[in-house]
Protein backbone atom coordinates (compact mmCIF):
# COMPACT_ATOMS: atom_id res chain seq x y z
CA UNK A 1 28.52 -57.76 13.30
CA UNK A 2 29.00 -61.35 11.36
CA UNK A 3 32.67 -62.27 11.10
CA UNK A 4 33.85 -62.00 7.61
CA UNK A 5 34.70 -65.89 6.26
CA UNK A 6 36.72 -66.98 3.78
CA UNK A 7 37.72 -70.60 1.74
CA UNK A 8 41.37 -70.31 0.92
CA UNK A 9 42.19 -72.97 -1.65
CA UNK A 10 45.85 -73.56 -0.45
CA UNK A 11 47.10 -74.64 3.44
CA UNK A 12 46.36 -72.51 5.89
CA UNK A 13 48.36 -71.96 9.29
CA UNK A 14 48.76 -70.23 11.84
CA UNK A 15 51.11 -67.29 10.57
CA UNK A 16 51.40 -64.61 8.15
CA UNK A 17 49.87 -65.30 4.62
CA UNK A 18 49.38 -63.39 1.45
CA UNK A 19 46.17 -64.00 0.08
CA UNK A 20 45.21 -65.50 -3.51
CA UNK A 21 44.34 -62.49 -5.73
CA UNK A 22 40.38 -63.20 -6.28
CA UNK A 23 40.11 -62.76 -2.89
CA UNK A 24 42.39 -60.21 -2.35
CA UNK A 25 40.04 -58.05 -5.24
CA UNK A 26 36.96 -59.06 -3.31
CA UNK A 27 38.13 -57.86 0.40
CA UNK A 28 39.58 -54.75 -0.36
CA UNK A 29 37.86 -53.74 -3.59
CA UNK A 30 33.85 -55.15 -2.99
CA UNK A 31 34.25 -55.46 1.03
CA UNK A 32 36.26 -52.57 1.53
CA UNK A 33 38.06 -54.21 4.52
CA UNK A 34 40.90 -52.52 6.24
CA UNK A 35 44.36 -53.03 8.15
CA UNK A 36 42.84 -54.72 11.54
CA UNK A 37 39.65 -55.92 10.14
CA UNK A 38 39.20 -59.15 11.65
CA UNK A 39 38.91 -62.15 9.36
CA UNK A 40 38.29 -66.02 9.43
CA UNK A 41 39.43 -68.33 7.01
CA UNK A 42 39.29 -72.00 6.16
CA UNK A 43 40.88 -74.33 3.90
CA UNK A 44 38.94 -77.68 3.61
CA UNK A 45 40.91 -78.69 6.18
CA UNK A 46 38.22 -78.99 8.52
CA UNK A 47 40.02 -76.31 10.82
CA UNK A 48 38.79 -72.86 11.11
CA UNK A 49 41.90 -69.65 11.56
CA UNK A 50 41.13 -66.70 13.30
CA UNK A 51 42.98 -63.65 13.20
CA UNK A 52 42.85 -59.88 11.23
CA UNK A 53 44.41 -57.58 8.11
CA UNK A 54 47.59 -56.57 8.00
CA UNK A 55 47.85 -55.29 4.40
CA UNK A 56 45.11 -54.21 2.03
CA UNK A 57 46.03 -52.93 -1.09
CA UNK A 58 44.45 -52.68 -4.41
CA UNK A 59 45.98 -56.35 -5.69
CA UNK A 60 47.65 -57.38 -2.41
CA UNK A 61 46.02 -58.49 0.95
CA UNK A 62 47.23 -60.16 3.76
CA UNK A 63 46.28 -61.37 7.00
CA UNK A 64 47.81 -62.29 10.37
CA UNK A 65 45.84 -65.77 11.23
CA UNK A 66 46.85 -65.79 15.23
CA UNK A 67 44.41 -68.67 16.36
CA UNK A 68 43.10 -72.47 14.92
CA UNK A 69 39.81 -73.69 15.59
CA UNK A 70 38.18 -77.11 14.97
CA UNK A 71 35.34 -76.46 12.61
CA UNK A 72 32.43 -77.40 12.10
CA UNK A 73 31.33 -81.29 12.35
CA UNK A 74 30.40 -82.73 9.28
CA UNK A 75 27.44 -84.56 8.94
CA UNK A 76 27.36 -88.21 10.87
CA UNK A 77 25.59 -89.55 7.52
CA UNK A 78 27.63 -89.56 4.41
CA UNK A 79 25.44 -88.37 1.41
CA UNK A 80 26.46 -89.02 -1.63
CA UNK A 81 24.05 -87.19 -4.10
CA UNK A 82 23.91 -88.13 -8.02
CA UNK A 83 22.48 -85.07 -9.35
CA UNK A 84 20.90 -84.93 -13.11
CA UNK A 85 22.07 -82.57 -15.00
CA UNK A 86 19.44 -79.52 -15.44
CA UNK A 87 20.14 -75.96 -17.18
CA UNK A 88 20.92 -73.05 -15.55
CA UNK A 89 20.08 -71.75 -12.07
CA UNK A 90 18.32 -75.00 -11.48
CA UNK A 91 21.82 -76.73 -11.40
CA UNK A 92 23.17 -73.75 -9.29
CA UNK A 93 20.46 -74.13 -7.06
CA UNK A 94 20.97 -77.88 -6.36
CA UNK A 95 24.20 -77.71 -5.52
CA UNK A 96 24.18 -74.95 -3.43
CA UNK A 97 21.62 -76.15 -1.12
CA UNK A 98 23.14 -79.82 -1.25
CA UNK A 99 26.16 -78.14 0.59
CA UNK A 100 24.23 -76.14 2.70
CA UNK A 101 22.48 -79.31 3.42
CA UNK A 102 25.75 -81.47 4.39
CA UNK A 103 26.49 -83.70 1.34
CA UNK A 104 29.53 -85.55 1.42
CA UNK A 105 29.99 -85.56 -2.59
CA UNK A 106 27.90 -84.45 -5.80
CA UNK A 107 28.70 -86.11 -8.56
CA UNK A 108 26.42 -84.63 -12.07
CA UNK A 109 24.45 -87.17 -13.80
CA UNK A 110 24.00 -87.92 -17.55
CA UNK A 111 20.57 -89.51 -18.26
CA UNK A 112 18.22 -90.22 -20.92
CA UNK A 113 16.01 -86.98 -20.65
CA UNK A 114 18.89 -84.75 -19.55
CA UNK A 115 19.28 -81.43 -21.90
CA UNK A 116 22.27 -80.86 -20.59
CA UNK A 117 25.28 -81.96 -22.63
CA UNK A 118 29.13 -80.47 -21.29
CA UNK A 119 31.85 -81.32 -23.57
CA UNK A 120 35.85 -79.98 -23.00
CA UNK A 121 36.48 -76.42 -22.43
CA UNK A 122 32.93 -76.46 -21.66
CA UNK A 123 32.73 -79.00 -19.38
CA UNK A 124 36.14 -77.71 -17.15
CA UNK A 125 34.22 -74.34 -16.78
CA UNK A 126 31.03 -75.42 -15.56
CA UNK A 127 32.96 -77.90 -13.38
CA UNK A 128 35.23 -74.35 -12.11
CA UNK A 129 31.50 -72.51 -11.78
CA UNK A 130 29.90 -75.36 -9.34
CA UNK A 131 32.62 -75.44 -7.07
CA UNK A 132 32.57 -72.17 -6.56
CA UNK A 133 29.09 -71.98 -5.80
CA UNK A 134 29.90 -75.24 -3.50
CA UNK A 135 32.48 -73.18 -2.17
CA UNK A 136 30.38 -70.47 -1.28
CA UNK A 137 27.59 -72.26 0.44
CA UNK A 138 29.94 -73.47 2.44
CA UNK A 139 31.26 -69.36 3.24
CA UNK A 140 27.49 -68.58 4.03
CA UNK A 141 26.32 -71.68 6.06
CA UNK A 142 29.34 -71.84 8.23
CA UNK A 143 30.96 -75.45 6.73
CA UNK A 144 34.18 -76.15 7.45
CA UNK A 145 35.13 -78.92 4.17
CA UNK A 146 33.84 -78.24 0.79
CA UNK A 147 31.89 -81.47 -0.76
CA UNK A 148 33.46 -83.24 -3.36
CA UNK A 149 32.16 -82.34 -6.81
CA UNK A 150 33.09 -84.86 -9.24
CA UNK A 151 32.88 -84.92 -12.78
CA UNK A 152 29.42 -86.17 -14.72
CA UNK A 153 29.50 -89.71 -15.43
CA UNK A 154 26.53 -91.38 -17.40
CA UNK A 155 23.97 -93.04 -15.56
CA UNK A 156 25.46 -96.56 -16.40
CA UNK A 157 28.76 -95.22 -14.86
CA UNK A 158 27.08 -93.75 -11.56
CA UNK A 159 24.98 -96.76 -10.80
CA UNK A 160 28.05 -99.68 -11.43
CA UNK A 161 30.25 -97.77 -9.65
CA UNK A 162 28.49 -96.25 -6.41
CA UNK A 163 28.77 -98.09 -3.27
CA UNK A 164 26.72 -97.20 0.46
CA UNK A 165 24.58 -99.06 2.73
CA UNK A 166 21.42 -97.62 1.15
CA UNK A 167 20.71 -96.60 -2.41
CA UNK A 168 17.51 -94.54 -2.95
CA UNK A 169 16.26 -93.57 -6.47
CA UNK A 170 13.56 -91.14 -6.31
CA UNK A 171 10.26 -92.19 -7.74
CA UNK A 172 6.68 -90.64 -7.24
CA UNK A 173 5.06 -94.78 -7.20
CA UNK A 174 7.29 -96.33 -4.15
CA UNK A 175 7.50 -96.66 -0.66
CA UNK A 176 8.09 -93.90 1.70
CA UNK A 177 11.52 -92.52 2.42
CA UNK A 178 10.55 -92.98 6.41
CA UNK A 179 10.50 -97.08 5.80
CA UNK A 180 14.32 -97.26 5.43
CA UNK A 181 16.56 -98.34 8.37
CA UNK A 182 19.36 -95.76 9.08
CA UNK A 183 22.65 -96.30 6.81
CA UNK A 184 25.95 -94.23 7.58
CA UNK A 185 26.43 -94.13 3.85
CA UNK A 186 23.79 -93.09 1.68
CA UNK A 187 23.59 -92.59 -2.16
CA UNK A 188 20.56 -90.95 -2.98
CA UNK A 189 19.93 -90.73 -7.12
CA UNK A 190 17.45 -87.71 -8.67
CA UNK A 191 16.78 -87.50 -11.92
CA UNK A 192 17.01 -84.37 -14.26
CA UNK A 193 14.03 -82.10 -15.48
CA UNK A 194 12.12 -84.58 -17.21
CA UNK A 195 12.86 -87.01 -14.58
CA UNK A 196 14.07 -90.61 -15.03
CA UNK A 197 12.67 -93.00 -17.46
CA UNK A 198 10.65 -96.30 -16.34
CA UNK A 199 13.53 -98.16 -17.55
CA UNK A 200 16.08 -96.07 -16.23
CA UNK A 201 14.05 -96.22 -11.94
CA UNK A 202 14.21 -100.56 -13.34
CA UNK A 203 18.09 -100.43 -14.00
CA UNK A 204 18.53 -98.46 -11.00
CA UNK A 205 16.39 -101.00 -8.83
CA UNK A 206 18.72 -103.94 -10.39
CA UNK A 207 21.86 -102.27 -9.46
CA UNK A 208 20.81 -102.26 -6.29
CA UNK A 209 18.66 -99.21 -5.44
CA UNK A 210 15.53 -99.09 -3.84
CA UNK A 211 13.05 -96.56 -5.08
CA UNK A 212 11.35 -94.08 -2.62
CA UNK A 213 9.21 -91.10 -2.90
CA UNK A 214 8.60 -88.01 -0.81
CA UNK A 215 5.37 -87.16 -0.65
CA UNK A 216 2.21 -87.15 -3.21
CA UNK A 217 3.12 -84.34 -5.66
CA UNK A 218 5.87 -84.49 -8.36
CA UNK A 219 8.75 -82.42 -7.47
CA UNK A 220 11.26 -80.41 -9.75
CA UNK A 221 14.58 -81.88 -9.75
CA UNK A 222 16.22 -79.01 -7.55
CA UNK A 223 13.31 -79.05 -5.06
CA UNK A 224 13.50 -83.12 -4.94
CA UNK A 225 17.08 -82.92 -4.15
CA UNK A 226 16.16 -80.32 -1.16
CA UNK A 227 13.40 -82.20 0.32
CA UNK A 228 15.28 -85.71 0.01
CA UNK A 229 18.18 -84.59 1.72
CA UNK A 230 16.26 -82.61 4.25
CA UNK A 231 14.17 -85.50 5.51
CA UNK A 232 17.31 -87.96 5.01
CA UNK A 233 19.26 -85.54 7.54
CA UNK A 234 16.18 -85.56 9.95
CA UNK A 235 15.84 -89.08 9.81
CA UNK A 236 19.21 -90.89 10.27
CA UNK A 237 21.76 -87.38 10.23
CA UNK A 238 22.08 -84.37 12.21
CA UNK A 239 19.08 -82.53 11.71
């Protein structure tokens, strides 16, 4: 049977520690874990704790972490993915298969043809609701640090203030992906439902970004951002 895995957004060691209460509710109440149940947890750290229940109560649940583990590697190329914004489960989707995929960071993108528009109370809770579906990616697919998910900036703000060795701005008319020499830092830029504008892919290619495409059919944005970072992890990561 799989080892139950947990993120614990506080510093973990090993030693006794009462769980945060969400997760408390969802080991003892969904789960139905018990007293010697064993559990592993992880922090962000990059470490990995081993070790089982002590107490599981209706609001209270602790554990007895006996053993630290280095984690899993991250990725030897550092993705930074600028993500348009799209509604929904497409959103969802992209960033939950960008951490399952080994981004470094995913940073939302505000573009001419994005529908999207997050504005203060608004904004902080879909900002709460993507981490947490960073967060658990990184339960399912066995990560040991949770990408950074930053704030959406406009497009002007994402393109002047980006830096890597290789910037790659999706495009369906462009060279292939496969005629790039390998970076260790790579921002790759995708463009929301409706895609980005021709003048958008021109401001792009001044700041610096070279456009690429992935094959001969037009993608959706949460596929695009699959495939890129699929075939950018074969090429120059750890695929």
């Amino acid at each position: 049977m799989r080892l139950s895995r947990f993120f614990i957004d506080a510093p973990l060691s090993v030693g006794h520690h009462q769980l945060p209460e969400a997760q408390a509710h969802y080991i003892s109440r969904v789960l139905r874990h018990n007293v010697g149940d064993a559990v592993q947890l992880f922090d962000g750290s990059g470490n990995e704790y081993l070790g089982e229940l002590t107490e599981v109560g209706k609001k209270t649940v602790a554990v007895e972490l006996r053993e630290c583990l280095p984690g899993m590697p991250e990725s030897t190329l550092n993705i930074h993915l600028g993500q348009g914004m799209s509604r929904g489960e497409r959103m969802d989707w992209a960033i939950q298969k960008a951490t399952e995929l080994g981004v470094s960071q995913i940073t939302p993108i505000v573009s001419e043809r994005c529908e999207v528009r997050l504005k203060d109370d608004r904004a902080d809770k879909r900002m709460a609701h993507w981490r947490q579906v960073a967060i658990s990616a990184c339960e399912q697919c066995g990560r040991s640090v949770v990408p950074t998910l930053n704030a959406p900036v406009t497009l002007d703000e994402w393109l002047q203030s980006t830096e890597a060795d290789l910037k790659l701005v999706l495009h369906p008319v462009a060279q292939a992906l496969t005629e790039h020499t390998a970076p260790s830092r790579l921002a790759f830029l995708i463009g929301p439902e409706g895609g980005l504008s021709d003048a958008e892919v021109e401001q792009a290619k001044a700041s610096g970004y070279h456009a690429a495409r992935l094959g001969p059919r037009v993608l959706r944005t949460e596929t695009a951002a699959v495939v890129a970072l699929s075939v950018a992890q074969q090429l120059w990561g750890d695929f």
